[in-house]
PDB file of N, CA and C in Angstrom:
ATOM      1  N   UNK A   1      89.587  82.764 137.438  1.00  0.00           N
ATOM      2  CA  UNK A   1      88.376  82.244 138.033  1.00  0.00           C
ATOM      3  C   UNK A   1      87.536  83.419 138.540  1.00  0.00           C
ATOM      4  N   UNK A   2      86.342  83.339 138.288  1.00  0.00           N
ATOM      5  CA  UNK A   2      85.833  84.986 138.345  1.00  0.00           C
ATOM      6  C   UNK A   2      84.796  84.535 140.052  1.00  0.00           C
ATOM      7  N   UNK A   3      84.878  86.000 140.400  1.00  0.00           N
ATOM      8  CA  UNK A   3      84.434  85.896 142.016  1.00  0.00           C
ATOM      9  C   UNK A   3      83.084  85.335 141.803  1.00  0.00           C
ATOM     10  N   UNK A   4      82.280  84.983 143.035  1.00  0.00           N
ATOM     11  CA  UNK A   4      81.063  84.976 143.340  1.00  0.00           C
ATOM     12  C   UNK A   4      80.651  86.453 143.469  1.00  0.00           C
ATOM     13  N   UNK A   5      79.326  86.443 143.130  1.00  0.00           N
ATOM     14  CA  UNK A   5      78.725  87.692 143.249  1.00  0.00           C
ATOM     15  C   UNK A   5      77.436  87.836 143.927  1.00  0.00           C
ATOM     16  N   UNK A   6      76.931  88.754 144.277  1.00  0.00           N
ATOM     17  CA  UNK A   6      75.297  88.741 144.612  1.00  0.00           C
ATOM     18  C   UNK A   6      74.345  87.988 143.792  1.00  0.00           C
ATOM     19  N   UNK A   7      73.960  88.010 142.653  1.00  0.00           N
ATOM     20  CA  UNK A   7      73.288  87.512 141.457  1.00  0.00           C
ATOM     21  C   UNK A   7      73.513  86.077 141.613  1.00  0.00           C
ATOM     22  N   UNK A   8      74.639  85.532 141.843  1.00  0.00           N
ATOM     23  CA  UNK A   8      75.024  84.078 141.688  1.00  0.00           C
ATOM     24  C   UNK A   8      74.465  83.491 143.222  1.00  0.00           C
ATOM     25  N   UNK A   9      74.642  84.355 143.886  1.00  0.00           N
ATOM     26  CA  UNK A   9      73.898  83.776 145.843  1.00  0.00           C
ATOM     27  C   UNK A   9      72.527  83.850 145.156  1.00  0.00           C
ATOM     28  N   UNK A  10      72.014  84.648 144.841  1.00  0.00           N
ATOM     29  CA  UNK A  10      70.354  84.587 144.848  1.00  0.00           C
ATOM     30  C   UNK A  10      70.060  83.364 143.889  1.00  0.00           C
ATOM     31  N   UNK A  11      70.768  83.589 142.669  1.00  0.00           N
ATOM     32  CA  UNK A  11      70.137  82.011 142.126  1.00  0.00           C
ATOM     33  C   UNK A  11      70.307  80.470 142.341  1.00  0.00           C
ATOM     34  N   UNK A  12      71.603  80.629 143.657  1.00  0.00           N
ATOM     35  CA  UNK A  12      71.742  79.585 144.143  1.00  0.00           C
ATOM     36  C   UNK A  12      70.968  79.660 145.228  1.00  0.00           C
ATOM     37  N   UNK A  13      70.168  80.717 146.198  1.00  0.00           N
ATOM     38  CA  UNK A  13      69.267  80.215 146.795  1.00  0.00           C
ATOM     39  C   UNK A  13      67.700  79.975 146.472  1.00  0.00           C
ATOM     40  N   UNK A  14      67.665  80.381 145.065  1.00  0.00           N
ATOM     41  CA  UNK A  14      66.476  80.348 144.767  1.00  0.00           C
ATOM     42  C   UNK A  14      65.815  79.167 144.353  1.00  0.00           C
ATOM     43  N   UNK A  15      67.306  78.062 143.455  1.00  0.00           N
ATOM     44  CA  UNK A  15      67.335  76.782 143.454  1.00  0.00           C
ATOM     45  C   UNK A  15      67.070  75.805 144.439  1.00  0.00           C
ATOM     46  N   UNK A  16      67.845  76.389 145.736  1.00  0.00           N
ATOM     47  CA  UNK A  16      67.878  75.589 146.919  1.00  0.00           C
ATOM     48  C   UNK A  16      66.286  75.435 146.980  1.00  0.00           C
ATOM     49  N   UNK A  17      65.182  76.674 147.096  1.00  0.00           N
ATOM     50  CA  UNK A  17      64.527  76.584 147.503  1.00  0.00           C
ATOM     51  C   UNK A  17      63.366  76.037 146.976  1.00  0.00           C
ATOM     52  N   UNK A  18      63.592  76.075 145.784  1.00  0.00           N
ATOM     53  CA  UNK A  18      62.617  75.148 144.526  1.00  0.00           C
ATOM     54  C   UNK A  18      62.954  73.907 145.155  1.00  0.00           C
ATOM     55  N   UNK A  19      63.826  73.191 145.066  1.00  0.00           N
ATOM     56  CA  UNK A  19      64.131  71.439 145.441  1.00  0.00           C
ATOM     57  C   UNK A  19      63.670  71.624 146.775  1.00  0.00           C
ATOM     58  N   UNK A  20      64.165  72.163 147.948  1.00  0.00           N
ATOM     59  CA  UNK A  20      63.949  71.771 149.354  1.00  0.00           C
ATOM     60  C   UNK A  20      62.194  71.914 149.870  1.00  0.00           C
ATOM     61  N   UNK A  21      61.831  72.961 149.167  1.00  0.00           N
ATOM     62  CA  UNK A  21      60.253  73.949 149.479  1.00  0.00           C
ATOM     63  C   UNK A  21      60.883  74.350 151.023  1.00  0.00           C
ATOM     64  N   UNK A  22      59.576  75.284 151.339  1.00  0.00           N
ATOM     65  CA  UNK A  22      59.742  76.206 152.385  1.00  0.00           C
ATOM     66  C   UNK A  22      59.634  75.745 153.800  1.00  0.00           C
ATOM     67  N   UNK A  23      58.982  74.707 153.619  1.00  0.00           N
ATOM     68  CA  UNK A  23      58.797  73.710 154.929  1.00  0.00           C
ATOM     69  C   UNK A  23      60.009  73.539 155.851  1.00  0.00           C
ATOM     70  N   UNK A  24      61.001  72.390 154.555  1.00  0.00           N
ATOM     71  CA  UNK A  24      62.091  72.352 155.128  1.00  0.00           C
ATOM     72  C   UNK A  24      63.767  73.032 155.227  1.00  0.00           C
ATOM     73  N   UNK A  25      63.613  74.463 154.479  1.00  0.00           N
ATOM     74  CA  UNK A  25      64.480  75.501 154.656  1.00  0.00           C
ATOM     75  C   UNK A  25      64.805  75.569 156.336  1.00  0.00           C
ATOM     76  N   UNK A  26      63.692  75.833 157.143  1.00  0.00           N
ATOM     77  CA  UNK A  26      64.194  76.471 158.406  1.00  0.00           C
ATOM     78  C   UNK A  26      64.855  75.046 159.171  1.00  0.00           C
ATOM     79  N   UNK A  27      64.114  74.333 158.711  1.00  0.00           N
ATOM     80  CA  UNK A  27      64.989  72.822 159.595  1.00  0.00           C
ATOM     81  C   UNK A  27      66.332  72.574 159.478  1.00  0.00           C
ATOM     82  N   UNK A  28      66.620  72.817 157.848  1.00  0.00           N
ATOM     83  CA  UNK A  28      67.972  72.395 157.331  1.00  0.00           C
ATOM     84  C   UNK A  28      68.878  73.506 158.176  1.00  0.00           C
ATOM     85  N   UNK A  29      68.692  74.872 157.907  1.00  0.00           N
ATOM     86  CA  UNK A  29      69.039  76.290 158.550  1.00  0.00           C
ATOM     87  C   UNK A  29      69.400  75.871 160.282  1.00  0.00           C
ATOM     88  N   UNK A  30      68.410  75.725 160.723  1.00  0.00           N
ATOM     89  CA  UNK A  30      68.875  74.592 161.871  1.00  0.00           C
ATOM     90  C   UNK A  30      70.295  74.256 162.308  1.00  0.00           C
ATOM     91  N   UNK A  31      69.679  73.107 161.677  1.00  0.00           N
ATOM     92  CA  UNK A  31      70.937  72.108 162.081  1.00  0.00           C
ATOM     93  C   UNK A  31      72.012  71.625 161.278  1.00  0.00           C
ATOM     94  N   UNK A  32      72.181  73.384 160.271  1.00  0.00           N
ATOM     95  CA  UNK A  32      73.537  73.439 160.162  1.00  0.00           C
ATOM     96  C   UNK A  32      73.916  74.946 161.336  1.00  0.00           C
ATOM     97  N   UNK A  33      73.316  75.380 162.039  1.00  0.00           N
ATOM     98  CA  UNK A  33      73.611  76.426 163.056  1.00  0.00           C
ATOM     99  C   UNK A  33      73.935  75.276 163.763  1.00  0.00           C
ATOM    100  N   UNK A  34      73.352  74.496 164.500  1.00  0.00           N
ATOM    101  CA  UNK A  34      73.805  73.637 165.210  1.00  0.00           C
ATOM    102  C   UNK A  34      75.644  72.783 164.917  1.00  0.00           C
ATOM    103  N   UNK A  35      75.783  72.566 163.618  1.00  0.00           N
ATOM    104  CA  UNK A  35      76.459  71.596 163.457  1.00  0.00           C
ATOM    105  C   UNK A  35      77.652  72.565 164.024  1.00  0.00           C
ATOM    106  N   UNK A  36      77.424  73.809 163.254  1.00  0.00           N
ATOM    107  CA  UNK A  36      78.579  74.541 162.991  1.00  0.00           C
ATOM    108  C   UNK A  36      79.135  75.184 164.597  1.00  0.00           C
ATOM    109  N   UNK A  37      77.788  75.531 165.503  1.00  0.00           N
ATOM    110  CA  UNK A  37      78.003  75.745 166.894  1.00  0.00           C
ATOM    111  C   UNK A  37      78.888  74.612 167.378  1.00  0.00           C
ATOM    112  N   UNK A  38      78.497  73.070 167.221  1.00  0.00           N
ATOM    113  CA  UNK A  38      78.986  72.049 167.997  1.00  0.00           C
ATOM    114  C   UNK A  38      80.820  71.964 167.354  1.00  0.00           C
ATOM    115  N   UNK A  39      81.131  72.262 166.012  1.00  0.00           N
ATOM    116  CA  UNK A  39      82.139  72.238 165.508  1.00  0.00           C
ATOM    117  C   UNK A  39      82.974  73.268 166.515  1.00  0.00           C
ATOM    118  N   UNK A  40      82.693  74.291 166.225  1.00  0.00           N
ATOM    119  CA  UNK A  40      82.888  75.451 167.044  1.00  0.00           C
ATOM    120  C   UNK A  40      83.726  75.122 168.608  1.00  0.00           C
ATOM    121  N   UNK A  41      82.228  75.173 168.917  1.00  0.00           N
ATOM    122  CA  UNK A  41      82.756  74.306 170.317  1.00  0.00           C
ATOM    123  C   UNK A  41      84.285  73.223 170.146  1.00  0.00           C
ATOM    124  N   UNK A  42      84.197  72.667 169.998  1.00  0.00           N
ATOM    125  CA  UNK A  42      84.903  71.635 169.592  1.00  0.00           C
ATOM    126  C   UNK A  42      86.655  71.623 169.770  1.00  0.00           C
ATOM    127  N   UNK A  43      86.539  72.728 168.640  1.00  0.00           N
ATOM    128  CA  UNK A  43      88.237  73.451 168.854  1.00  0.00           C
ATOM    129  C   UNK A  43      88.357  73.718 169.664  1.00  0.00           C
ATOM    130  N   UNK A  44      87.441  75.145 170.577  1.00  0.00           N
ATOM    131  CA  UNK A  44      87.870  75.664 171.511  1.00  0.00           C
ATOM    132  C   UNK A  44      87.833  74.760 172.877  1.00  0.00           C
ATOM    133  N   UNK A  45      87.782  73.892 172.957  1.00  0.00           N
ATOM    134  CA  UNK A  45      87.671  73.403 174.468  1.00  0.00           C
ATOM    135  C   UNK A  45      89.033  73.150 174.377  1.00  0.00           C
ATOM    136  N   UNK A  46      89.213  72.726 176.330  1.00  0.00           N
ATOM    137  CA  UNK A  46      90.525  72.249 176.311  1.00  0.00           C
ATOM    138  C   UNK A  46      90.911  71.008 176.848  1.00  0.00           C
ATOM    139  N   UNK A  47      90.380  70.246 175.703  1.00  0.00           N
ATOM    140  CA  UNK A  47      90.235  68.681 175.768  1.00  0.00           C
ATOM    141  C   UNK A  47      89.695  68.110 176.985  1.00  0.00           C
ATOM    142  N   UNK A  48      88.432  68.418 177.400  1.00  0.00           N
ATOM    143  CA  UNK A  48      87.800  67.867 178.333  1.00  0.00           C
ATOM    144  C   UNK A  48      87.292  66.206 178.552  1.00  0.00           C
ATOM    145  N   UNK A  49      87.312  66.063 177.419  1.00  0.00           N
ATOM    146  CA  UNK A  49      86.483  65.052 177.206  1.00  0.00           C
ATOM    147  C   UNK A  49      87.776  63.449 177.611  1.00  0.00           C
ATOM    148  N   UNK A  50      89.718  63.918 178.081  1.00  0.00           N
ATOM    149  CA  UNK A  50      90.043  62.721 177.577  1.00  0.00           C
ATOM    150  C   UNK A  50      89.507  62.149 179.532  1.00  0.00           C
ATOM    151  N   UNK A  51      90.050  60.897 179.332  1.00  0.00           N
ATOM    152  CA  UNK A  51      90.381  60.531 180.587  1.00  0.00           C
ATOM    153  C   UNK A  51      91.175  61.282 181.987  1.00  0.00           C
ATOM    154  N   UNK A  52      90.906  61.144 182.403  1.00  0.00           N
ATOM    155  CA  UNK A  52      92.120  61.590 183.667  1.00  0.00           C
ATOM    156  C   UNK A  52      92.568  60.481 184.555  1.00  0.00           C
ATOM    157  N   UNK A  53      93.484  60.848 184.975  1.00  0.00           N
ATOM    158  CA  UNK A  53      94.023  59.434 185.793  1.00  0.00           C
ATOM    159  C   UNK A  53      93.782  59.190 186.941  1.00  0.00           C
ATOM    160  N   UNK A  54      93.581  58.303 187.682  1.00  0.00           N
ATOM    161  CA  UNK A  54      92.841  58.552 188.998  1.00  0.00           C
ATOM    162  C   UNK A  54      93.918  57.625 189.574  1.00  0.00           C
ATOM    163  N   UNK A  55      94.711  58.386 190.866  1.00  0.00           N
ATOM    164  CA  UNK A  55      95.501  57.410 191.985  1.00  0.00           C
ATOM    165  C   UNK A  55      94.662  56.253 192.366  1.00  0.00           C
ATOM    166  N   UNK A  56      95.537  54.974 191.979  1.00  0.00           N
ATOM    167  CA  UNK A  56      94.663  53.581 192.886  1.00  0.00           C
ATOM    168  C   UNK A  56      94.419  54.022 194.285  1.00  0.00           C
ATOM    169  N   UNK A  57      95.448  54.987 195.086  1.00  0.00           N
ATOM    170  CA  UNK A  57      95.129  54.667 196.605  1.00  0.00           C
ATOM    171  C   UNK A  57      93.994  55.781 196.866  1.00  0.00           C
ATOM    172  N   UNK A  58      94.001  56.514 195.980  1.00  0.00           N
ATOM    173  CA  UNK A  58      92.757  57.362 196.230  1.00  0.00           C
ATOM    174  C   UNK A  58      91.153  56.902 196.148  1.00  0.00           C
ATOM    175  N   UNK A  59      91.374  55.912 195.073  1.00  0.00           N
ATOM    176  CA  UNK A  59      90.295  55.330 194.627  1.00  0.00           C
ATOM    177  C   UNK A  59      89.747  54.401 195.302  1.00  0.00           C
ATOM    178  N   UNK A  60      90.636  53.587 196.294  1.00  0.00           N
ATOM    179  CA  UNK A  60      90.604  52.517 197.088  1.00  0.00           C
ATOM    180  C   UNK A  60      90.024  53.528 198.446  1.00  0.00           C
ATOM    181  N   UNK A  61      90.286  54.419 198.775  1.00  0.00           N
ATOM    182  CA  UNK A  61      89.738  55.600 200.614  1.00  0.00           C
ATOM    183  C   UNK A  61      88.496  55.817 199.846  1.00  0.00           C
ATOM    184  N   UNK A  62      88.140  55.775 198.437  1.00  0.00           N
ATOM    185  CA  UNK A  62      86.427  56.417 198.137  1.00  0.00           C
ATOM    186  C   UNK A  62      86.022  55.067 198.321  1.00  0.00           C
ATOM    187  N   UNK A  63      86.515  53.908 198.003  1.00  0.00           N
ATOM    188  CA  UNK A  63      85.241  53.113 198.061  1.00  0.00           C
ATOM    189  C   UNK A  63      85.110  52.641 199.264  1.00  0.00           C
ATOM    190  N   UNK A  64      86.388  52.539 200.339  1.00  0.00           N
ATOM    191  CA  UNK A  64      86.101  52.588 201.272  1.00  0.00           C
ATOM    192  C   UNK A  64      85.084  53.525 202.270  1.00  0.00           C
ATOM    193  N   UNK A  65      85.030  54.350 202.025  1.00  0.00           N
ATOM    194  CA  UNK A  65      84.563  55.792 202.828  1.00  0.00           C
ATOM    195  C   UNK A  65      83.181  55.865 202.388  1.00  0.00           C
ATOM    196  N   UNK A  66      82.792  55.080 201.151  1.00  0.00           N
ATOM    197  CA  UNK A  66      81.565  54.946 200.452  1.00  0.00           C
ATOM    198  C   UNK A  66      81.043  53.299 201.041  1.00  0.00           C
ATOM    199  N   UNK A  67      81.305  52.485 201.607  1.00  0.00           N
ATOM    200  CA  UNK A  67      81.581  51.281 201.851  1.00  0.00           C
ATOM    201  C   UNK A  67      80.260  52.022 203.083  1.00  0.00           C
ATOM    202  N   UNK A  68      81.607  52.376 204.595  1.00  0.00           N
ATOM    203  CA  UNK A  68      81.214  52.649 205.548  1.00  0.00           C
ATOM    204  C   UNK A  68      79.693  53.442 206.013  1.00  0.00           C
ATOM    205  N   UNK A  69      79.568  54.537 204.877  1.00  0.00           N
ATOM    206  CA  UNK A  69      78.193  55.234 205.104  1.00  0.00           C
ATOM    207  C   UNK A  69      77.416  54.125 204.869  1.00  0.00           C
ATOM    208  N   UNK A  70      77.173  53.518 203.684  1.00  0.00           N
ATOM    209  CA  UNK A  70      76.001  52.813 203.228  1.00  0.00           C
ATOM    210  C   UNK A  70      75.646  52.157 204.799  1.00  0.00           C
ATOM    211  N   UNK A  71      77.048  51.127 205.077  1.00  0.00           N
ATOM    212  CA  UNK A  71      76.850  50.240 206.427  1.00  0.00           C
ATOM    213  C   UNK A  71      76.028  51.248 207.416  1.00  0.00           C
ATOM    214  N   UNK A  72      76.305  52.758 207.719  1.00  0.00           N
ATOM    215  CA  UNK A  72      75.741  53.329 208.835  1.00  0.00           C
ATOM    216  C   UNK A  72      73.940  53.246 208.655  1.00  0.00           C
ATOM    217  N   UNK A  73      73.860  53.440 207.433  1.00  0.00           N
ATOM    218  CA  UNK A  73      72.913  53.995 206.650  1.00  0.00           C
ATOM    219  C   UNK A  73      71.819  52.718 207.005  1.00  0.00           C
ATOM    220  N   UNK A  74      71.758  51.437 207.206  1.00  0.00           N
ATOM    221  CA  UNK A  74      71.067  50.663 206.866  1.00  0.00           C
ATOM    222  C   UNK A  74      71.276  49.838 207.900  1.00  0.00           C
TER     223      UNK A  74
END
């Protein structure tokens, strides 16, 4: 299977750029920087995104403690 070469990038971008026109090159360019940043991101975190568990009795002194201001409050 013979490598890619320089010659073969240029006529594959030269194609790209016949079908897309010049307009929408920098858009596409974009938001594949984007995609590839957000991918990126992605791996490296350290799973922020799951749930965490929250103690009932903890949860029960916030709404209490959140209860009481409002009452002062008004």
């Amino acid at each position: 299977m013979p490598n890619i070469g320089p010659l073969e990038i240029v006529i594959v971008l030269i194609i790209v750029l016949v079908i897309f026109g010049p307009k929408r090159l920098p858009e596409m360019g974009r938001s594949l920087g984007r995609g590839i940043r957000e991918f990126k991101g992605s791996l490296t975190t350290d799973h922020d995104d799951e749930p965490k568990r929250v103690d009932s009795s903890t949860e029960s002194k916030q709404v209490e403690s959140s209860e009481t201001t409002s009452d002062n409050k008004a």
